[in-house]
Protein backbone atom coordinates (compact mmCIF):
# COMPACT_ATOMS: atom_id res chain seq x y z
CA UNK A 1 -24.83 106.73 7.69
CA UNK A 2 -27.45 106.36 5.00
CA UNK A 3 -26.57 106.64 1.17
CA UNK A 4 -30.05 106.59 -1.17
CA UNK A 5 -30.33 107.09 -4.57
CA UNK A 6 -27.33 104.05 -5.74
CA UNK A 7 -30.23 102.33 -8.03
CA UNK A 8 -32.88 104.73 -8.62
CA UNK A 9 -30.32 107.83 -8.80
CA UNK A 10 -33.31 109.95 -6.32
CA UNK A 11 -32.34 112.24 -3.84
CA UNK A 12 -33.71 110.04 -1.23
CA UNK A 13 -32.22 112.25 1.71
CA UNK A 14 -33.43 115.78 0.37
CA UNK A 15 -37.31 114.12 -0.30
CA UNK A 16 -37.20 112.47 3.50
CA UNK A 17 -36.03 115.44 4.69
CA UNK A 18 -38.95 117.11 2.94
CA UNK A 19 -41.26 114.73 4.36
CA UNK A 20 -40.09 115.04 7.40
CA UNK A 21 -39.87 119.02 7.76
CA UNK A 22 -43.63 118.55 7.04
CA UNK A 23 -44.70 116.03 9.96
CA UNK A 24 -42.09 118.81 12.28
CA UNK A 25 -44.20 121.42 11.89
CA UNK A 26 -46.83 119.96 14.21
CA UNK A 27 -44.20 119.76 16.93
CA UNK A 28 -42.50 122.93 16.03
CA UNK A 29 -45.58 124.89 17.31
CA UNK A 30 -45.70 123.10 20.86
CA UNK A 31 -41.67 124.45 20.80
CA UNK A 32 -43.13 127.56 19.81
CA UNK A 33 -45.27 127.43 22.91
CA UNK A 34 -42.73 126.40 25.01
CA UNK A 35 -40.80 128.85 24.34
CA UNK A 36 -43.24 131.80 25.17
CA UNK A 37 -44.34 129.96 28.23
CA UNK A 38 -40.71 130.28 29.48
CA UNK A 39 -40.49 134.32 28.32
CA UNK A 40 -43.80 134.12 30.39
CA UNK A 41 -42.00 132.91 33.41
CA UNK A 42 -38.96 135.13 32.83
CA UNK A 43 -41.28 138.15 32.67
CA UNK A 44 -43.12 137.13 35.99
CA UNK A 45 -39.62 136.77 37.63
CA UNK A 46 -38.84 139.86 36.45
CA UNK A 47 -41.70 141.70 37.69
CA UNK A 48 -41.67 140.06 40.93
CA UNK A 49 -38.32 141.18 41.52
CA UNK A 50 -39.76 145.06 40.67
CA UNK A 51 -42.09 144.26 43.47
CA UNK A 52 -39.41 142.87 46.14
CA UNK A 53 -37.25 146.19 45.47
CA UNK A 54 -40.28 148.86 46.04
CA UNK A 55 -41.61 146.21 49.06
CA UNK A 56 -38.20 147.12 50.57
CA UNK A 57 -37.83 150.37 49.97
CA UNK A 58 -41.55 151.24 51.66
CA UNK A 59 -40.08 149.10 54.55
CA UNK A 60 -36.83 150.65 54.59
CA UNK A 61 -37.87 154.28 54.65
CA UNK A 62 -41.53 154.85 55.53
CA UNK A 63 -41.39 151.98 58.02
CA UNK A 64 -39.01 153.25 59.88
CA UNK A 65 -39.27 156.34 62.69
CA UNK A 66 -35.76 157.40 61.93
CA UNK A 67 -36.91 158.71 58.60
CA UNK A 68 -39.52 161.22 60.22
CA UNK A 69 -37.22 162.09 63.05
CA UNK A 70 -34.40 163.76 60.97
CA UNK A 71 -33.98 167.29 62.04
CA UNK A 72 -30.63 169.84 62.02
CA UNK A 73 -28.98 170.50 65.48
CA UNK A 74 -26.64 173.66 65.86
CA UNK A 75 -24.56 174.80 68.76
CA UNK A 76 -23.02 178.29 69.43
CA UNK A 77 -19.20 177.10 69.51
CA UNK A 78 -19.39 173.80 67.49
CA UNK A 79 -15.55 173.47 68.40
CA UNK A 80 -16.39 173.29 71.88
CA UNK A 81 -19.49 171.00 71.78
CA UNK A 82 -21.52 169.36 68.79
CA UNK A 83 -25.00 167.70 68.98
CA UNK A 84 -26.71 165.23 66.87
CA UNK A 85 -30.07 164.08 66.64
CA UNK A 86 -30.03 159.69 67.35
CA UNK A 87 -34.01 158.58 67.86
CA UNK A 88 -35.70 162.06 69.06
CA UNK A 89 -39.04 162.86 67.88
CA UNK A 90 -39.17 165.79 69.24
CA UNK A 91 -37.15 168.85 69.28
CA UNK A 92 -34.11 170.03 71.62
CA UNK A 93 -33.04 172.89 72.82
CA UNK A 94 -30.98 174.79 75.64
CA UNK A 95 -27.48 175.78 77.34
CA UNK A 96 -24.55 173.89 78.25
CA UNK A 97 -21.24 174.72 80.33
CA UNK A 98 -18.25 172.48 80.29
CA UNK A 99 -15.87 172.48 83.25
CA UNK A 100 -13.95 169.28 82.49
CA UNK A 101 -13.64 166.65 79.85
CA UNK A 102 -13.85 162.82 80.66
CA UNK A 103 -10.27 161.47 80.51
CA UNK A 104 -9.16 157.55 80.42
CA UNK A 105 -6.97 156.06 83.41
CA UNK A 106 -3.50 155.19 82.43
CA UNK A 107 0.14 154.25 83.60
CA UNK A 108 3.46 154.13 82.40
CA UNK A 109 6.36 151.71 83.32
CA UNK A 110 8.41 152.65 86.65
CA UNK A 111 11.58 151.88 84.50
CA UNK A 112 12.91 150.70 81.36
CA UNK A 113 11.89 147.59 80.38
CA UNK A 114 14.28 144.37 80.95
CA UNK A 115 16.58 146.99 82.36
CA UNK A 116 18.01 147.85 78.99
CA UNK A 117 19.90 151.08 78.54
CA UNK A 118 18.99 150.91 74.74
CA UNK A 119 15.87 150.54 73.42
CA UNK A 120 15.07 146.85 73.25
CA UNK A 121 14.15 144.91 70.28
CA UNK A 122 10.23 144.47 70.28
CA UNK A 123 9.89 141.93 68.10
CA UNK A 124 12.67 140.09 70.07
CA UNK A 125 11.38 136.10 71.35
CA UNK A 126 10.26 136.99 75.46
CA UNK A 127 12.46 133.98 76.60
CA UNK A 128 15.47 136.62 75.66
CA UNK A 129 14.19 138.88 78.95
CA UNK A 130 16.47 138.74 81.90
CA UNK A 131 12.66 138.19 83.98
CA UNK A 132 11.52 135.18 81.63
CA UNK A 133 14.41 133.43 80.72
CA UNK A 134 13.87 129.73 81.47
CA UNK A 135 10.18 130.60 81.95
CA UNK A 136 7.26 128.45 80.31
CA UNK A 137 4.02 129.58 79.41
CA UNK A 138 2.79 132.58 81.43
CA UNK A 139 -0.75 133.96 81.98
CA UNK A 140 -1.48 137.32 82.05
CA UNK A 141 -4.83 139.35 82.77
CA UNK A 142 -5.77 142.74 82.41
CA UNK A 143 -9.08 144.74 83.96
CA UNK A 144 -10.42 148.04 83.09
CA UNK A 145 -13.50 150.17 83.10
CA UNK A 146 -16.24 149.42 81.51
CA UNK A 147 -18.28 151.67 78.73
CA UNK A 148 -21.48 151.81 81.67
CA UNK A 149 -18.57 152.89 83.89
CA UNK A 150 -18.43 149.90 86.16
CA UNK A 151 -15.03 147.67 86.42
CA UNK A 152 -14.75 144.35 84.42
CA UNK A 153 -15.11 141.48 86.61
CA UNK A 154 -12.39 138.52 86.97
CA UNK A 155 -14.47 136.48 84.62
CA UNK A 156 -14.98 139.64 82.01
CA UNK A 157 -11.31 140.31 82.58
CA UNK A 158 -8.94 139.67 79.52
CA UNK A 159 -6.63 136.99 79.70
CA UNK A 160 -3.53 135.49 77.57
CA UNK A 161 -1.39 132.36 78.01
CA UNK A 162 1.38 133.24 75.90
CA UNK A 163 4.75 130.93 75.36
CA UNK A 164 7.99 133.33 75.54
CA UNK A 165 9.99 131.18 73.58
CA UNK A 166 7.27 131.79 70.99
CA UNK A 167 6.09 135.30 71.33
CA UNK A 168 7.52 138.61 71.17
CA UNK A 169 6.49 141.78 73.25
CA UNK A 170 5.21 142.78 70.13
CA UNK A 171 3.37 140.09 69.77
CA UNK A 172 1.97 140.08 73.54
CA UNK A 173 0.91 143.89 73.07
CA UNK A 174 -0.62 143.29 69.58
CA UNK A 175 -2.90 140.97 71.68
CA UNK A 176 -4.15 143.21 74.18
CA UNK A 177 -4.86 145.98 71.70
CA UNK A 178 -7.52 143.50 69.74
CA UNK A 179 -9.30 142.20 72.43
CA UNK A 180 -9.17 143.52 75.79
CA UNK A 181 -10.21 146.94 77.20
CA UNK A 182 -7.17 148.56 77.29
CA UNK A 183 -4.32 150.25 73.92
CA UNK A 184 -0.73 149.78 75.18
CA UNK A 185 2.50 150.62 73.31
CA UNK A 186 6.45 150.44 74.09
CA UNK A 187 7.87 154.03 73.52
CA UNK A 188 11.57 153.39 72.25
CA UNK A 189 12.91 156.44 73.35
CA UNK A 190 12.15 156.01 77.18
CA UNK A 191 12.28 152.52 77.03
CA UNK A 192 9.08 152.31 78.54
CA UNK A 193 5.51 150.81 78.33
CA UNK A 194 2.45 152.88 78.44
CA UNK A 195 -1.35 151.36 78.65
CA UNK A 196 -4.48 153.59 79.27
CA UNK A 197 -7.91 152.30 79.51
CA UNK A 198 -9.99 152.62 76.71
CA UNK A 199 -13.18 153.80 78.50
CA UNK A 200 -13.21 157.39 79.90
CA UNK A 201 -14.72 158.20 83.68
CA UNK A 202 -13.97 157.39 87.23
CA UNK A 203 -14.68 153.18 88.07
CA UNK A 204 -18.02 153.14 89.98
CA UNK A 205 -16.56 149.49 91.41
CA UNK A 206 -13.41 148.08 92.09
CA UNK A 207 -12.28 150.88 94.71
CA UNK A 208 -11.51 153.58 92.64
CA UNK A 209 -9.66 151.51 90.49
CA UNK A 210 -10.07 151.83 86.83
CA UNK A 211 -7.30 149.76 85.62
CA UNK A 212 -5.44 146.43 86.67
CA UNK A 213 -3.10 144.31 85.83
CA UNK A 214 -2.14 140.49 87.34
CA UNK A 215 1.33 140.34 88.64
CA UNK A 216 2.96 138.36 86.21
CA UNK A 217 2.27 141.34 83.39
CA UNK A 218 3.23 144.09 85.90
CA UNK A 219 6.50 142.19 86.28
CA UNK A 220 8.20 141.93 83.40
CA UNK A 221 6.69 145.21 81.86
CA UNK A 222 8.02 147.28 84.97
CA UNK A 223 3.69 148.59 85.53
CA UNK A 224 2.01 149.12 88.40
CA UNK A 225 -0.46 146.63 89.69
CA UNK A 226 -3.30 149.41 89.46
CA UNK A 227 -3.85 152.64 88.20
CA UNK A 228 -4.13 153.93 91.75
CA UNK A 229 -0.84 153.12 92.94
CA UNK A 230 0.79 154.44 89.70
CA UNK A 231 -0.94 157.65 90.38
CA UNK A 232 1.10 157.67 93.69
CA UNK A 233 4.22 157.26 91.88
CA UNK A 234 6.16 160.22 91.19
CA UNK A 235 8.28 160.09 87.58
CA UNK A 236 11.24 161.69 89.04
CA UNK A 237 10.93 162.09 93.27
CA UNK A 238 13.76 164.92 92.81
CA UNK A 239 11.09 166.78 90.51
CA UNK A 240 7.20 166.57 90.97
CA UNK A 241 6.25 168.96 88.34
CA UNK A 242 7.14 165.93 85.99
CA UNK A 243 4.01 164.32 87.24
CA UNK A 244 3.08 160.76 88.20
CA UNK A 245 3.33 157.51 86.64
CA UNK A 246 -0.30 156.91 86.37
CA UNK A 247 -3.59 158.68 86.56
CA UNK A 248 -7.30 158.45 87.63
CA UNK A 249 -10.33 157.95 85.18
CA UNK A 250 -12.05 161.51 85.61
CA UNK A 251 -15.97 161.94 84.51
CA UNK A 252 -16.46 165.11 82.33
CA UNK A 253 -18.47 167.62 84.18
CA UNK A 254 -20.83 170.43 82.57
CA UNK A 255 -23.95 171.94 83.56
CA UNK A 256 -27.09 171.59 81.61
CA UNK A 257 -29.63 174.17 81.36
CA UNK A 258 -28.64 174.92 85.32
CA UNK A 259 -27.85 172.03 86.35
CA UNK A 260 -25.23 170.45 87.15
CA UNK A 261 -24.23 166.90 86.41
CA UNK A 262 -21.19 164.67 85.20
CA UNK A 263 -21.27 161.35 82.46
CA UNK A 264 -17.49 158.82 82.54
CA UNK A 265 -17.80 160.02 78.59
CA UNK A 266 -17.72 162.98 76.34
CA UNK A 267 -20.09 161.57 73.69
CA UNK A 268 -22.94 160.69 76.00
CA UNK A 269 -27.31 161.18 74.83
CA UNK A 270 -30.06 163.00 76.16
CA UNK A 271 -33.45 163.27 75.18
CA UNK A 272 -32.50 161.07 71.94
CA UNK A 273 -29.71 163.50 71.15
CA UNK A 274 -26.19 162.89 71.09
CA UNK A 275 -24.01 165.51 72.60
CA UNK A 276 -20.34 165.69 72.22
CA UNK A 277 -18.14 167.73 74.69
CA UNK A 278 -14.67 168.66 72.91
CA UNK A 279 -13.49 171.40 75.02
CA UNK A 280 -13.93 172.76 78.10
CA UNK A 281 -13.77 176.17 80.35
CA UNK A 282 -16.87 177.96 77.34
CA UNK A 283 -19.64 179.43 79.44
CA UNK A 284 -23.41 178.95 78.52
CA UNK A 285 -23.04 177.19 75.03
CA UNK A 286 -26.56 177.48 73.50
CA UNK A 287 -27.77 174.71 71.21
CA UNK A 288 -31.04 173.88 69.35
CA UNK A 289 -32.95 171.40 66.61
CA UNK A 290 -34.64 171.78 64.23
CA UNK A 291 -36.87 169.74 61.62
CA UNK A 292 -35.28 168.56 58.84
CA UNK A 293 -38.00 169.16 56.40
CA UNK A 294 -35.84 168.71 53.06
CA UNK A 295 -34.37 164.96 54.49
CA UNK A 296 -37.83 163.99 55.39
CA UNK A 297 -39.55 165.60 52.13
CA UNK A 298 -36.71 163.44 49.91
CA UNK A 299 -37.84 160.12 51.27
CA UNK A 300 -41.41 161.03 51.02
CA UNK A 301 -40.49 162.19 47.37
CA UNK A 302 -38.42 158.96 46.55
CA UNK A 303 -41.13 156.66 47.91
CA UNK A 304 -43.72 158.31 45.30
CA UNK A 305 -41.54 158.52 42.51
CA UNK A 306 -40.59 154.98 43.14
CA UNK A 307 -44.57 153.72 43.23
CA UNK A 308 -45.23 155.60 39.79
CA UNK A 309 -42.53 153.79 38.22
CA UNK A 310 -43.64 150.70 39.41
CA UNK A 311 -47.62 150.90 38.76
CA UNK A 312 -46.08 152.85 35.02
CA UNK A 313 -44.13 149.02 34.34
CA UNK A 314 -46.82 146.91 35.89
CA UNK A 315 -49.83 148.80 33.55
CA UNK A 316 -47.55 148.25 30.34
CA UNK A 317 -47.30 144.75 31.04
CA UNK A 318 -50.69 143.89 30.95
CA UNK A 319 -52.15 146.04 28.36
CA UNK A 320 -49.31 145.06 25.84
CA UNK A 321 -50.39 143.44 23.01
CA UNK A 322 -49.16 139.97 21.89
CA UNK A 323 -48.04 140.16 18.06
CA UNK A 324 -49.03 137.25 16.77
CA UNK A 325 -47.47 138.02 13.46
CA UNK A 326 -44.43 136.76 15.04
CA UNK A 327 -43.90 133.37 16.39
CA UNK A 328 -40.74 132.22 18.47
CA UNK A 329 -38.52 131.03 16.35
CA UNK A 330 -37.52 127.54 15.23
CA UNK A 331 -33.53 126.35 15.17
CA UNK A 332 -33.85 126.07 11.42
CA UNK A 333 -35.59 129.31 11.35
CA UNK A 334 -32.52 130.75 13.45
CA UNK A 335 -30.00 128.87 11.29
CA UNK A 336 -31.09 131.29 8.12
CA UNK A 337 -30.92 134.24 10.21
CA UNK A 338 -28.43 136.66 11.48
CA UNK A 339 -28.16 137.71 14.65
CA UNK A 340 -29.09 141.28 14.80
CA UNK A 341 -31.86 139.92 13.16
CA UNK A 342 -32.93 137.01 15.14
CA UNK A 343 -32.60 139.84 18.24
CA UNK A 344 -35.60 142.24 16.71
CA UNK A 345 -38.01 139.23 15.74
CA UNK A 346 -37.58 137.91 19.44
CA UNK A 347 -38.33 141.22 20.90
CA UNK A 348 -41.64 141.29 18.70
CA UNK A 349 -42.50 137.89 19.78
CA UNK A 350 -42.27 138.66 23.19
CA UNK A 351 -44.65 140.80 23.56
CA UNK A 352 -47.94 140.31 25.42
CA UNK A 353 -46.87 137.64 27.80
CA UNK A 354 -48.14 139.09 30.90
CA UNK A 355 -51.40 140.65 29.00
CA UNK A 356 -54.21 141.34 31.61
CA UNK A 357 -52.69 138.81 34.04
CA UNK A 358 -55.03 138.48 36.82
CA UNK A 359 -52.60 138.73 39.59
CA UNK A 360 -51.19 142.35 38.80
CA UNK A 361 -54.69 143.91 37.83
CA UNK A 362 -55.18 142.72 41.01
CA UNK A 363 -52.66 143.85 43.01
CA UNK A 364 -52.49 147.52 40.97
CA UNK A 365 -56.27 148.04 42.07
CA UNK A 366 -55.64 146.96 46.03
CA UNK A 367 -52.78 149.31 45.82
CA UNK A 368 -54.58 152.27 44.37
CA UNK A 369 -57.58 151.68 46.51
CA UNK A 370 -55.42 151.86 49.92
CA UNK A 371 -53.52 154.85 48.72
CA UNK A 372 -56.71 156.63 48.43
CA UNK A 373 -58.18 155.65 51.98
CA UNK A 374 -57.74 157.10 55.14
CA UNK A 375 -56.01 155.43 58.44
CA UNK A 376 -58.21 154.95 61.52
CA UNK A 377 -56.84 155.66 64.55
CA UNK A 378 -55.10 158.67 62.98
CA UNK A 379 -55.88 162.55 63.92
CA UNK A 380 -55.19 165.39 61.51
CA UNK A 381 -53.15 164.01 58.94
CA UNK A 382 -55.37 160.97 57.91
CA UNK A 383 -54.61 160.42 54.26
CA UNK A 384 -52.61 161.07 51.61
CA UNK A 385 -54.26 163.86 50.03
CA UNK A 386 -54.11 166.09 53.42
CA UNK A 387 -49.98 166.07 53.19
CA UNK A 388 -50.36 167.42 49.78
CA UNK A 389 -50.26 163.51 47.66
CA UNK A 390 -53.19 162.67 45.44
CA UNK A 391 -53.72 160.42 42.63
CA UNK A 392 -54.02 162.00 39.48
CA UNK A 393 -56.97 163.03 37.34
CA UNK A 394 -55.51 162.35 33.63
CA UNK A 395 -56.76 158.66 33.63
CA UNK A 396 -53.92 157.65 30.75
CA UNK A 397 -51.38 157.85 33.96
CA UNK A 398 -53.30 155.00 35.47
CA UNK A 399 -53.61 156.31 38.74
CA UNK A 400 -49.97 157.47 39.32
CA UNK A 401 -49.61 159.93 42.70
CA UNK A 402 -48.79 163.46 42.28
CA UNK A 403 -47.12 165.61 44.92
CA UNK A 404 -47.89 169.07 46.17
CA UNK A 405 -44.70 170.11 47.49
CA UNK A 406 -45.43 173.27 49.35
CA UNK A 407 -48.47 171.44 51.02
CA UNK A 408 -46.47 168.93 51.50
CA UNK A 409 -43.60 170.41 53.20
CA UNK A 410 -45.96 172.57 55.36
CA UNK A 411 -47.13 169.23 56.77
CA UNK A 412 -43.74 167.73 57.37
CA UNK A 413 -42.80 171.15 59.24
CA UNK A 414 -45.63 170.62 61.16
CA UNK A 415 -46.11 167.31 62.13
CA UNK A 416 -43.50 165.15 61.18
CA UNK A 417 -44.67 162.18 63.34
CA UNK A 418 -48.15 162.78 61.88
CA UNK A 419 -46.85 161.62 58.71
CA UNK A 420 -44.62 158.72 60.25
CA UNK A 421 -48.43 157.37 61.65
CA UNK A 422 -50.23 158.04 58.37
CA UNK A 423 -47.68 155.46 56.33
CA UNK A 424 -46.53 153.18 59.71
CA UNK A 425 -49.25 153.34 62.14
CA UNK A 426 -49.68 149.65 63.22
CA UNK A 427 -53.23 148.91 64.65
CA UNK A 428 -55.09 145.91 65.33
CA UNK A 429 -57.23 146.24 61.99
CA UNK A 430 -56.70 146.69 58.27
CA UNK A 431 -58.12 149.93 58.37
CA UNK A 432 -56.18 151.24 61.20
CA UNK A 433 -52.76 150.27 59.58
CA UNK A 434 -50.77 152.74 57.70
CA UNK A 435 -50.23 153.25 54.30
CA UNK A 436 -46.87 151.61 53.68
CA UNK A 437 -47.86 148.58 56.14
CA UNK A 438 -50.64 147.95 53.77
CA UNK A 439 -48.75 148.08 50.91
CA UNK A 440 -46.51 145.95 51.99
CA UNK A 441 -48.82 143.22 53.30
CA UNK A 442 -50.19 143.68 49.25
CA UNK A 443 -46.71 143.71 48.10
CA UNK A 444 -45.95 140.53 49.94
CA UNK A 445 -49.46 138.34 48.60
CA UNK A 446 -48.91 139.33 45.75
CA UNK A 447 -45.08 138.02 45.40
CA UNK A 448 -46.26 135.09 46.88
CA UNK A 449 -49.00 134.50 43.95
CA UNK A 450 -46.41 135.42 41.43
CA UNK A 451 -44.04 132.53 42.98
CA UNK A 452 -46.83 129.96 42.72
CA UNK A 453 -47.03 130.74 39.45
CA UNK A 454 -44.02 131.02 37.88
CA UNK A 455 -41.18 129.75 40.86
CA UNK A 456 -38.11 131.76 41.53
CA UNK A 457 -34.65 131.88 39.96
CA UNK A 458 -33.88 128.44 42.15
CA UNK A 459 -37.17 126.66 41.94
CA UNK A 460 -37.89 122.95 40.60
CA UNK A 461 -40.39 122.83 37.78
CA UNK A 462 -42.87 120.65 39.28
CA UNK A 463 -43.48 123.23 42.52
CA UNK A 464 -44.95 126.21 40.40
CA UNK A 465 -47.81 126.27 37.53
CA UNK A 466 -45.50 127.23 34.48
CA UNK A 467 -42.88 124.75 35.59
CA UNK A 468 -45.35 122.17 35.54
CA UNK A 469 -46.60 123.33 31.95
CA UNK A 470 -42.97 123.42 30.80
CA UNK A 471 -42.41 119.90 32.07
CA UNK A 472 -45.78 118.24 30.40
CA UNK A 473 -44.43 120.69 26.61
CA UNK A 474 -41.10 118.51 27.38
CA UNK A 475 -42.26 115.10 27.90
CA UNK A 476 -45.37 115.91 24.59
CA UNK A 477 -41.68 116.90 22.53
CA UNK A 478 -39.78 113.80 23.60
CA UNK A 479 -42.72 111.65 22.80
CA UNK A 480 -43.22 113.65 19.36
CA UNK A 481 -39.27 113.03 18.40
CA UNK A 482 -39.88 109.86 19.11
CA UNK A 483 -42.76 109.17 17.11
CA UNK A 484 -40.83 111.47 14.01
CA UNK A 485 -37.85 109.02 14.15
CA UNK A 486 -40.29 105.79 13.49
CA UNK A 487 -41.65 107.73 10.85
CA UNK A 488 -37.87 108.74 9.52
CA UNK A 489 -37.60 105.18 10.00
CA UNK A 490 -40.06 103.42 7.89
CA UNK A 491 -39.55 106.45 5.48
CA UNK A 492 -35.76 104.58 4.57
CA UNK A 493 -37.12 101.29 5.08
CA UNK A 494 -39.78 102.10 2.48
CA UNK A 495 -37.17 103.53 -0.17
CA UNK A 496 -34.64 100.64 0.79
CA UNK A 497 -37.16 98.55 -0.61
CA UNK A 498 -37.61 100.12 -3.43
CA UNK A 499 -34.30 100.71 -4.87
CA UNK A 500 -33.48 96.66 -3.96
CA UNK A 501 -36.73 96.33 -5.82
CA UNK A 502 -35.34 98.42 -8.71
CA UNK A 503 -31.40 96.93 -8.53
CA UNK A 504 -33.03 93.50 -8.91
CA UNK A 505 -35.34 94.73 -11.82
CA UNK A 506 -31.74 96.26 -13.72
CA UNK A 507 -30.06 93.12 -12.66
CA UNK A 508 -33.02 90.69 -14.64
CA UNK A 509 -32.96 93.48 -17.12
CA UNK A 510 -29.40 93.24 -17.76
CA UNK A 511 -29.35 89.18 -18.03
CA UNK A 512 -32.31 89.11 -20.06
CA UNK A 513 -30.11 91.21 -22.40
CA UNK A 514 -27.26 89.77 -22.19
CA UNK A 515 -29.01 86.18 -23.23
CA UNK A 516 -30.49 87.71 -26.32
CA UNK A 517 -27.51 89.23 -27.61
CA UNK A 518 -25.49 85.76 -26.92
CA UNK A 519 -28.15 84.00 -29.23
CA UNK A 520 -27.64 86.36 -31.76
């Protein structure tokens, strides 16, 4: 703590502080510059992240066949059967008659479980079963048809080593229905278990078997080894209209356009459509596709609207003008502010900081440039302006694209892989690349540039141009502070001096005074 002023009664710390605010101006305007290098950097970040969002849309849309493909498919009795288009290109049509529906194998328990004549208690600990009391850990494994229709193997098989004095039925069947191929339950009111395959069809392996289970789970459930032999079971012997205690996979069988055929599922593809048999016993179900021209004519839409936002931001940034009328602001500057006001200054001194930056001219003009030529390679449809897109004639929009819908939607109608090829074509050249590929590989150097220049949200300073800037402002201000404190420094020393200088002048003053007025 410094106290000035005791001898010469100055204001020594208001005129140093005066001094001082003079010699901090000098450094106050390489803060200043600082500062607007790092709204520089935030504004390049900024941008770049405008860039990474349209880079993925134009590869998440117009990169991909799936947008062009989109089309409507209808069926005479959509409660019978129901078809959806999955990768086709083209368009499907034609009759269908469904005789059966797939069905799962299955079988139920040949009697109660732990020969109860109640229901048992599920969540009950195994070890309380009358067939594993005393028992240690047991293994069981289960086997069942496969989607492709084929029988899991003894190594695909699943398999659980369970402890009964651990685990309860419930616990055992929870298993199964989480990992293996198979859903079980235990009905309470017949006492009973019931497991069915989860895969439709008859087993193309395994002997006609599509379900199996190892001896030790057969056991204590009361199941069948196999499907097969459950399906040889009678429920009641006095009664067979009650049916067996297990069944056969069956394939669903239908006839297509004439022919028929069979599939182990109901929900099964052809020609890149998905068909879905529901019902059977409906003759000659027609069904047909159709181009989705409003779907396709959306993305195409989005993808435009999208590229005249970003080319709208980009051509504000660098034609704003920097105001040089205001300066970032200093802490002292801030301290006699409020904040609404410190808020309205900053957004005037932000301005200009990405004025005719070299990289985005740059990349607007590559991007405008390939927009406007055609695709080699390509018939027809060639470029943008023969699907109804072209770049606009008032030249205040900067080149932004404007769409022809009814041209546009004629050409979708048409040809809707014509347009996939015009923005995704992927040839050996530049110039035989589509659209979208080449505005991505633009996209991409140009992200790239930006990074160089001003780093990303978790780069070091020293790896990008602005960082390294930032760091050489930091070390000029810490060697400026430094030099400011000698000054500070030698400031008091200076006006220490003086006011011992001036307390030993009133101190001889005083004497001298008081000798005189002694010899009087």
């Amino acid at each position: 703590m410094r106290i000035g002023g005791l001898a010469s009664g100055m204001d020594t710390d208001t005129i140093i502080s005066d001094m001082m605010k003079a010699r901090r101006m000098s450094m106050d305007k390489i803060v200043q510059k600082k500062q607007y290098m790092e709204w520089q950097r935030d504004d390049y970040r900024a941008t770049n992240k405008k860039l990474f969002d349209f880079r993925n849309l134009a590869s998440d849309t117009m990169l991909r066949q799936s947008t062009f493909v989109q089309k409507t498919a209808t069926t005479s009795s959509p409660d019978d059967v129901s078809v959806k288009n999955i990768s086709s290109a083209s368009n499907f049509s034609g009759t269908i008659s469904v005789q059966s529906l797939a069905k799962q194998a299955s079988m139920r328990s040949t009697d109660r479980v732990n020969d109860s004549a109640t229901a048992i208690d599920v969540n009950a600990r195994l070890n309380t079963f009358a067939g594993l009391k005393d028992q240690g850990p047991q293994t069981i494994a289960i086997k069942a048809i496969k989607a492709d229709g084929t029988m899991q193997t003894d190594k695909e098989a699943f398999k659980l080593t369970f402890d009964p004095t651990e685990m309860s039925l419930q616990n055992v069947l929870d298993e199964i229905n989480k990992d293996s191929n198979v859903s079980a339950f235990y009905d309470s009111f017949t006492g009973k278990i019931s497991i069915t395959a989860k895969n439709a069809g008859v087993s193309t392996t395994g002997k006609e078997i599509e379900l199996s289970l190892s001896t030790e789970f057969a056991g204590f459930t009361k199941l069948s080894a196999d499907n097969t032999i459950a399906a040889g079971i009678l429920v009641d012997s006095s009664d067979p209209t009650k049916g067996y205690l297990g069944s056969r996979g069956e394939n669903a069988k239908f006839t297509l356009d004439g022919m028929a055929t069979e599939r182990n599922s109901n929900t099964f593809t052809v020609n890149g459509f998905e068909l879905n048999l529901k019902k059977a016993g409906n003759t000659n179900i027609t069904f047909s596709s159709a181009t989705d021209t409003d779907k396709i004519l959306e993305s195409v839409t989005k993808f435009v609207d999208e590229y005249n936002k970003l080319i709208e931001s980009l051509n504000g940034e660098i034609r704003e003008k920097k105001n040089r009328d205001y300066q970032p602001l200093s802490t002292d500057q801030k301290a006699e502010m409020k904040e609404k006001e410190i808020e309205l200054w900053e957004e005037k001194a932000k301005s200009g900081t990405l004025k005719n930056d070299s990289i985005i001219t740059s990349l607007l003009s590559k991007m405008r440039l390939e927009l406007n030529s055609s695709v080699g390679g390509v018939s027809g449809t060639d470029r943008l302006s023969k699907m109804g897109i072209s770049t606009s004639t008032d030249y205040l929009e900067n080149g932004k694209l404007v769409i022809n819908e009814t041209e546009l939607r004629k050409a979708i109608s048409e040809n809707p892989n014509q347009i996939y090829d015009l923005f995704a074509a992927d040839g050996t050249s530049n110039s035989e690349k589509g659209i979208a590929r080449r505005l991505v590989t633009i996209l991409d150097d140009a992200r790239k540039q930006v990074v160089e220049k001003a780093g990303s949200d978790s780069s070091v300073n020293n790896t990008f141009t602005l960082g390294r800037s930032l760091n050489n402002y930091d070390d000029q201000i810490s060697r400026f502070e430094d030099r400011l404190k000698m000054v500070e420094d030698r400031l008091w020393k200076q006006f220490t001096a003086m006011e011992t200088a001036i307390q030993k002048a009133n101190s001889q003053s005083t004497y001298i005074s008081g000798m005189f007025a002694s010899n009087n």
